[in-house]
Protein backbone atom coordinates (compact mmCIF):
# COMPACT_ATOMS: atom_id res chain seq x y z
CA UNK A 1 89.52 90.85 123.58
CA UNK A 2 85.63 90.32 124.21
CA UNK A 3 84.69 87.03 123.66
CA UNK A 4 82.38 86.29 120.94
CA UNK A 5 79.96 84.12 120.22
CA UNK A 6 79.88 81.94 116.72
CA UNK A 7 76.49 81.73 114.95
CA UNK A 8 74.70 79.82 111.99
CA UNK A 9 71.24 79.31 110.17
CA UNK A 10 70.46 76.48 110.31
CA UNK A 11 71.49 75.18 106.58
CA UNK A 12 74.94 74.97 107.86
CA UNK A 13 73.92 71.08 108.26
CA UNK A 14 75.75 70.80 111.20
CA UNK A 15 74.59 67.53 113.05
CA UNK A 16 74.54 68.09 117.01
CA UNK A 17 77.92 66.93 118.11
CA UNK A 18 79.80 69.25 115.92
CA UNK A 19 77.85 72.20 117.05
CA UNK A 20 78.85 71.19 120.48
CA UNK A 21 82.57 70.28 119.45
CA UNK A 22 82.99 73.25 117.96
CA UNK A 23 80.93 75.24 120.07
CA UNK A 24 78.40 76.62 117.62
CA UNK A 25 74.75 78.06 118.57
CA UNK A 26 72.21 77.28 115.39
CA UNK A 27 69.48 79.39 114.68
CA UNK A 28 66.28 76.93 113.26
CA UNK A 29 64.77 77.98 109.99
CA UNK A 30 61.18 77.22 108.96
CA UNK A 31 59.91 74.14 107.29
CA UNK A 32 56.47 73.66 105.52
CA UNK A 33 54.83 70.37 105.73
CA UNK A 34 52.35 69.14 102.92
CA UNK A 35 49.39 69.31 105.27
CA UNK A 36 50.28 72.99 105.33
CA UNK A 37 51.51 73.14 108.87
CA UNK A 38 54.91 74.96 109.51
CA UNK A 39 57.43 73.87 111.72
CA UNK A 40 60.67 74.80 113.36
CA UNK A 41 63.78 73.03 111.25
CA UNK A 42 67.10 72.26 112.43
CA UNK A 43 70.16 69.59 111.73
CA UNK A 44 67.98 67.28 113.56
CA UNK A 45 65.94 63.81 112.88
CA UNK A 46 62.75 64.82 115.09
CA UNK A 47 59.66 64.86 112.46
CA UNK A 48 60.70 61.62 110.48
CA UNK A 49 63.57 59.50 109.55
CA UNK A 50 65.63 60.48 106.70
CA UNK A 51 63.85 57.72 104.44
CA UNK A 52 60.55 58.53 105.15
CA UNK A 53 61.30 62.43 104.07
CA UNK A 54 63.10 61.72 101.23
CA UNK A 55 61.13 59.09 100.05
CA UNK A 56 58.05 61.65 100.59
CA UNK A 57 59.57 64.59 98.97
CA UNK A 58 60.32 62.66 95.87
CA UNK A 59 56.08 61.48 95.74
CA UNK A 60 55.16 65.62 96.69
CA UNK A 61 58.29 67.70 95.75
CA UNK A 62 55.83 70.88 95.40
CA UNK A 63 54.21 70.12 98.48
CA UNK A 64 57.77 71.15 100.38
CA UNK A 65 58.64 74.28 101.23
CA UNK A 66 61.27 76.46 103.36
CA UNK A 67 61.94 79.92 104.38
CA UNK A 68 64.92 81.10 106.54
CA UNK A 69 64.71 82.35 110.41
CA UNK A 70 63.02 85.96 110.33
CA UNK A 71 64.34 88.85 111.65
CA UNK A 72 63.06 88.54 115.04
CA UNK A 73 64.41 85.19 115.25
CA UNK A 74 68.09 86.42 114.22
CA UNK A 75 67.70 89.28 116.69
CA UNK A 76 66.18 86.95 119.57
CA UNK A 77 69.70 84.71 119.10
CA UNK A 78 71.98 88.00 119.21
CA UNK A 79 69.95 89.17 122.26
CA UNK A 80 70.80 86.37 123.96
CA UNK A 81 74.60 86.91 123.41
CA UNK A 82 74.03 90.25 124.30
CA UNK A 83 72.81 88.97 127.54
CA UNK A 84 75.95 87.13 127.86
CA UNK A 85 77.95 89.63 127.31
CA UNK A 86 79.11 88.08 123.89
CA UNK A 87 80.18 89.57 121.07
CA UNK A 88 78.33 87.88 117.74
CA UNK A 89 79.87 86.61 114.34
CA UNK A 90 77.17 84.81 112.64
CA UNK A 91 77.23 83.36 109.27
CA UNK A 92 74.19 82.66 106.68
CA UNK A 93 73.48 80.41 103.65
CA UNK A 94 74.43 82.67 100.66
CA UNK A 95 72.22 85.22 99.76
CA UNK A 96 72.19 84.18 96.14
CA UNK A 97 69.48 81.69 97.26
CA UNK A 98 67.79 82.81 100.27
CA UNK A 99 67.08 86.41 102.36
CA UNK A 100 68.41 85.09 105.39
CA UNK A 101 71.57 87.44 105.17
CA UNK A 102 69.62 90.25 104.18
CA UNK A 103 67.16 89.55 107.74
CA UNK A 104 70.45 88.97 109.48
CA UNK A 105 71.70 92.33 109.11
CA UNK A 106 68.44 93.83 109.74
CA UNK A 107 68.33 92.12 113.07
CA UNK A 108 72.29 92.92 114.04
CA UNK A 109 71.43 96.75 113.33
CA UNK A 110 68.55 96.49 115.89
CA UNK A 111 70.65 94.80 118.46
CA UNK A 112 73.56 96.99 118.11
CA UNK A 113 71.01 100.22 118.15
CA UNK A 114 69.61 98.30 121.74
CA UNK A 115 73.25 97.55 122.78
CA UNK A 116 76.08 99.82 121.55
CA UNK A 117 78.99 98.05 123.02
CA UNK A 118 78.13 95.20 121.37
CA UNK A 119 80.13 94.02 118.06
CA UNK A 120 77.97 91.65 115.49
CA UNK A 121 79.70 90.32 112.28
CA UNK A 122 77.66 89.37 109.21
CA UNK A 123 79.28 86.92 107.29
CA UNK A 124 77.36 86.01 103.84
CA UNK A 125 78.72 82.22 103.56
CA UNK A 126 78.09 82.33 99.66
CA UNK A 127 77.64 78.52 100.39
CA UNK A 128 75.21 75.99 101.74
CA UNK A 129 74.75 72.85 103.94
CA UNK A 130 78.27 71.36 104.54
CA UNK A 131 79.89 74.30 102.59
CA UNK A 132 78.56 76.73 104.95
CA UNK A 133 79.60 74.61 108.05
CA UNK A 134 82.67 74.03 107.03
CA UNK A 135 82.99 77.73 107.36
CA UNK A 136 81.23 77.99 110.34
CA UNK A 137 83.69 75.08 111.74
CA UNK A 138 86.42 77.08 110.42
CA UNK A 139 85.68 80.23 112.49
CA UNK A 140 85.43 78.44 115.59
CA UNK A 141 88.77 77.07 114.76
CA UNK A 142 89.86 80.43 114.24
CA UNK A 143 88.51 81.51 117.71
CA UNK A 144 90.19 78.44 119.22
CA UNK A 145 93.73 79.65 118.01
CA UNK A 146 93.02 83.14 119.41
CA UNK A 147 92.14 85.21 116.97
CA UNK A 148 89.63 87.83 117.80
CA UNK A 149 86.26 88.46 116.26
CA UNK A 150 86.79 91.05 113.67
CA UNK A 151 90.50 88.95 112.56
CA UNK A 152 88.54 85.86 112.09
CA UNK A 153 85.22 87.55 110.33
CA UNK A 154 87.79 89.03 108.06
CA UNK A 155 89.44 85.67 107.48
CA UNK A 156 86.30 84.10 106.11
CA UNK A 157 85.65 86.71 103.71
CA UNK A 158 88.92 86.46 102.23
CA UNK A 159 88.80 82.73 101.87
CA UNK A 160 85.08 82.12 101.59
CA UNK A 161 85.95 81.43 97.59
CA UNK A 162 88.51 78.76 98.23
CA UNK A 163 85.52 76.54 99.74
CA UNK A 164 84.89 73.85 97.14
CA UNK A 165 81.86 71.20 96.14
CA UNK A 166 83.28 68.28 94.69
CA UNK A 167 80.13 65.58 93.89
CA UNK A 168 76.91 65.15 91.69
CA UNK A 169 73.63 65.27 91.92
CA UNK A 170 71.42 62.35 89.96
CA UNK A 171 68.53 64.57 89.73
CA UNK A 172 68.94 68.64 88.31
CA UNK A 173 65.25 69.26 88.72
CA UNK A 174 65.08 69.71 92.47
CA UNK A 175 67.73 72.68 92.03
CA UNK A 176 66.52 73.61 89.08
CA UNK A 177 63.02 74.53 89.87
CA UNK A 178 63.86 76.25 93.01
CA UNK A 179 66.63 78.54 90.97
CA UNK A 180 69.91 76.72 92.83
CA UNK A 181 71.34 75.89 89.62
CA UNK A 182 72.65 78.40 87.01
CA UNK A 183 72.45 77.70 83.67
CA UNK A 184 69.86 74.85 83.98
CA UNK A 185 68.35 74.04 80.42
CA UNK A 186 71.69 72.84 79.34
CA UNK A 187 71.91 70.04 81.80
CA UNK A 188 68.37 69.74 82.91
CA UNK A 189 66.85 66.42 83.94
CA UNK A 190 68.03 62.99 84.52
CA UNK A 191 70.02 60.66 82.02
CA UNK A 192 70.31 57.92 82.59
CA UNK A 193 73.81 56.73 84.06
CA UNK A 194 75.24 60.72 83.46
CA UNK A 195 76.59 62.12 86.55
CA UNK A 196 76.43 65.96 86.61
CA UNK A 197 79.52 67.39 88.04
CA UNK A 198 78.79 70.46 90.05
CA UNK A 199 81.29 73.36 92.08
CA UNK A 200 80.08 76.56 94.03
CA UNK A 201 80.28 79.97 91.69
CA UNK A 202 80.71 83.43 92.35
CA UNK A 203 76.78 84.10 92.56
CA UNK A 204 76.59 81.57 95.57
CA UNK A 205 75.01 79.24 93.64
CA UNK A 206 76.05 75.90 92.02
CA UNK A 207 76.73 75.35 88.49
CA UNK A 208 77.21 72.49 86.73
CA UNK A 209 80.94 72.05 84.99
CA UNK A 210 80.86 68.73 83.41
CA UNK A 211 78.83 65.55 83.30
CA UNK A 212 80.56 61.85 83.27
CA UNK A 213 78.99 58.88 82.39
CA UNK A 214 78.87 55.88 85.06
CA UNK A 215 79.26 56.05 88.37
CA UNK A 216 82.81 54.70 88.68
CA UNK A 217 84.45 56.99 85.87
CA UNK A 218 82.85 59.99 88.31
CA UNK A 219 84.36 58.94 91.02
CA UNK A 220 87.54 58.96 89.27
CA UNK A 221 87.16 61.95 87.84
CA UNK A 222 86.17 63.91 91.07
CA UNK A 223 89.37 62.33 92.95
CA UNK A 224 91.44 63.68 90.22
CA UNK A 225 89.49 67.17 90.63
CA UNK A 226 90.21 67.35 94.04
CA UNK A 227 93.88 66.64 93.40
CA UNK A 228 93.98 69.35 91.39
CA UNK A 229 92.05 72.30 93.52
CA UNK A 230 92.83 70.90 97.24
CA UNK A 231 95.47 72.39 99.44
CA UNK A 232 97.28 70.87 102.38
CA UNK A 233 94.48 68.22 102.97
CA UNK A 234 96.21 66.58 105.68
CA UNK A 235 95.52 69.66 108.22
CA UNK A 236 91.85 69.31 107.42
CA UNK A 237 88.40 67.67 107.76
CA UNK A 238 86.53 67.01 104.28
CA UNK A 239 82.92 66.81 104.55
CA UNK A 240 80.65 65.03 103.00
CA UNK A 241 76.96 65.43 101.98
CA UNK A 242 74.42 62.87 100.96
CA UNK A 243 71.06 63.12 100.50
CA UNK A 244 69.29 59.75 99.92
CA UNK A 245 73.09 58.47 98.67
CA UNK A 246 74.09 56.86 101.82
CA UNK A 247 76.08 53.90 100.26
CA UNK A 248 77.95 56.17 97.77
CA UNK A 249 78.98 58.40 100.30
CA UNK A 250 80.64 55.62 102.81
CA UNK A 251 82.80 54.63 99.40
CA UNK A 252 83.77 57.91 97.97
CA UNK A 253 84.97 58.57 102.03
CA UNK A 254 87.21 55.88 101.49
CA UNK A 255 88.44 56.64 98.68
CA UNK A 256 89.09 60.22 100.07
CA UNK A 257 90.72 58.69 103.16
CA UNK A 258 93.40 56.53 101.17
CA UNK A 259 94.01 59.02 98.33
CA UNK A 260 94.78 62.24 100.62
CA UNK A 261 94.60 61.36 104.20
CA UNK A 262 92.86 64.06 105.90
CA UNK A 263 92.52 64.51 109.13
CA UNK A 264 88.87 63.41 109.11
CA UNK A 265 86.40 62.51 106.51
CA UNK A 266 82.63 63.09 108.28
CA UNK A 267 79.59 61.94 106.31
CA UNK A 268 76.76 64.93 107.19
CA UNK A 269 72.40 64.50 106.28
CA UNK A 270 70.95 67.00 103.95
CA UNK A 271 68.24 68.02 106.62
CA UNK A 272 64.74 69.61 104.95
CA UNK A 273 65.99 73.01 105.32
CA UNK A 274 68.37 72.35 102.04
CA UNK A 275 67.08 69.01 101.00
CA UNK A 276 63.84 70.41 99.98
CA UNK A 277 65.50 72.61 97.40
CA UNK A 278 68.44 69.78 96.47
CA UNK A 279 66.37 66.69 96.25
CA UNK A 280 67.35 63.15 96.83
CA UNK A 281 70.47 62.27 95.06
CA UNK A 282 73.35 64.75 96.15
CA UNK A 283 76.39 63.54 96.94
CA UNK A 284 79.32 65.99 97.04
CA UNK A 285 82.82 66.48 99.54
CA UNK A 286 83.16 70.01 100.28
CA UNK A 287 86.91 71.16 101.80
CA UNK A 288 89.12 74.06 101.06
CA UNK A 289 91.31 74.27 98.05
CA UNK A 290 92.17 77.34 95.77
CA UNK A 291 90.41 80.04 94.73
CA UNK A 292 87.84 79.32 92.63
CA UNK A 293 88.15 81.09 89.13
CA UNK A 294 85.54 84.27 88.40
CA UNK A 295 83.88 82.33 85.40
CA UNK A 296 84.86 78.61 86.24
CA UNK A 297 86.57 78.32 83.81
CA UNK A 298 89.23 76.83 85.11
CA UNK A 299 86.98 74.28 87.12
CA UNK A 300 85.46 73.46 83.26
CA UNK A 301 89.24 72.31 82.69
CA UNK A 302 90.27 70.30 84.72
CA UNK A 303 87.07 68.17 84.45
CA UNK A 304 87.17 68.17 81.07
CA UNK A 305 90.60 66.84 81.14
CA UNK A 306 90.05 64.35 84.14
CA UNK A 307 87.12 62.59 82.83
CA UNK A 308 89.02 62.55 79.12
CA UNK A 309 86.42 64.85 77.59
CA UNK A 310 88.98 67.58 76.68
């Protein structure tokens, strides 16, 4: 078996130590400042704190903008493999919301053109931030236990639809306006107190299922979700993303760690490359559970039953 090399944009979120725990190369995507400059982006703290760009991009939201690594930048990374004499898998945010997977596979067919011998995967995450690496995590894991490149590519596109978002977001206009949300109007805005409840769909997008009123009846309700859609959550690590939600975070990780003992509960940043289209006010767990129904309707459900609207 070649060895292979496991890739990401870098929306996976991954902060620095768990690219190197898990051995993961991250490709930086492209962030645009309000003063119109444009710089490289990656899981990383080096422009600003996480206050200062959060508390920024809430005074300029429209003055933010993104755009994934190009297609000489995706086949710059896979040269370098090539160089190694690595084989590539390399996963992308989900090409409902971005072209990165579409520039990916330009770039692989260039490199593999360049260097024949080589093998390149192309794995569409249909997720983002902490969804996407946990499934970048995931195929390192799979690599770790021995399985070879096109076993554990084929692995995550089996299972990418048992990924889950369990969490809310204060604020639907972030995700709105930049077309992360499906069926916006219904939900739209801020009320005051309501907690939108929101889960991954088919389209790679997010839609909302439910709403619950107060923060401590949607933390309830969310632990009862996951009980419901997890599977064997003492063999793995739950994730969790905040952006600007710090505090809440920390307490639903407790309450994660008490109610289904993981093996780890990590708290990850939304960095700019996803926290200029999500906003200040996400905080979600993302871990693998079963397969998410075609219409989510079966997500609609249970949180209609868990937070006693149904």
């Amino acid at each position: 078996m070649r060895p292979y090399a496991i890739l990401a944009d870098a929306t996976c979120d991954l902060p620095e130590e768990l690219q190197k725990r898990y051995d993961i190369r991250v490709i930086p995507g492209h962030l645009r400042l309000p003063d119109g400059s444009e710089v490289l982006s990656w899981p990383r703290w080096d422009l600003f704190t996480r206050e200062e760009f959060y508390a920024d991009l809430k005074k300029r939201p429209n003055e933010y903008s993104t755009s994934p690594a190009n297609v000489e930048e995706f086949a710059q990374a896979l040269e370098k493999c090539a160089a190694e004499g690595l084989d590539a898998l390399v996963l992308t945010i989900s090409s409902g919301i971005s072209g990165a997977f579409n520039f990916l596979q330009l770039a692989a067919r260039q490199t593999q053109e360049k260097h024949p011998e080589m093998k390149i995967r192309c794995v569409d995450s249909l997720r983002f931030g902490p969804g996407h690496g946990l499934m970048t995590v995931r195929a390192s894991e799979l690599r770790a236990e021995g399985l070879d490149l096109d076993a554990a590519a084929d692995w995550l596109e089996e299972n990418k639809n048992r990924y889950h978002q369990a969490g809310w977001l204060d604020d639907l206009s972030f995700v709105a306006s930049k077309g992360r949300l499906t069926h916006p109007k219904a939900f739209f805005g801020t009320l005051a107190g309501v907690k939108p409840i929101g889960e991954f769909d088919y389209n790679g997008l997010t839609t909302v299922i439910g709403k619950v009123k107060g923060a401590k009846a949607a933390y309830a309700a969310l632990l009862e979700y996951m009980a419901q859609t997890i599977e064997d959550p003492s063999s793995q690590t739950v994730y969790i993303a905040q952006s600007s939600r710090l505090p809440q975070a920390e307490a639903y990780r407790e309450m994660i760690l008490e109610r289904f003992r993981p093996k780890e509960v990590l708290i990850c940043d939304v960095h700019p490359l996803c926290g200029v289209n999500i906003g200040p006010g996400l905080m979600a767990a993302y871990y693998v559970g079963k397969p998410i129904s075609a219409d989510l309707s079966e997500e609609r459900a249970i949180i209609e039953k868990v937070s006693g609207q149904g």
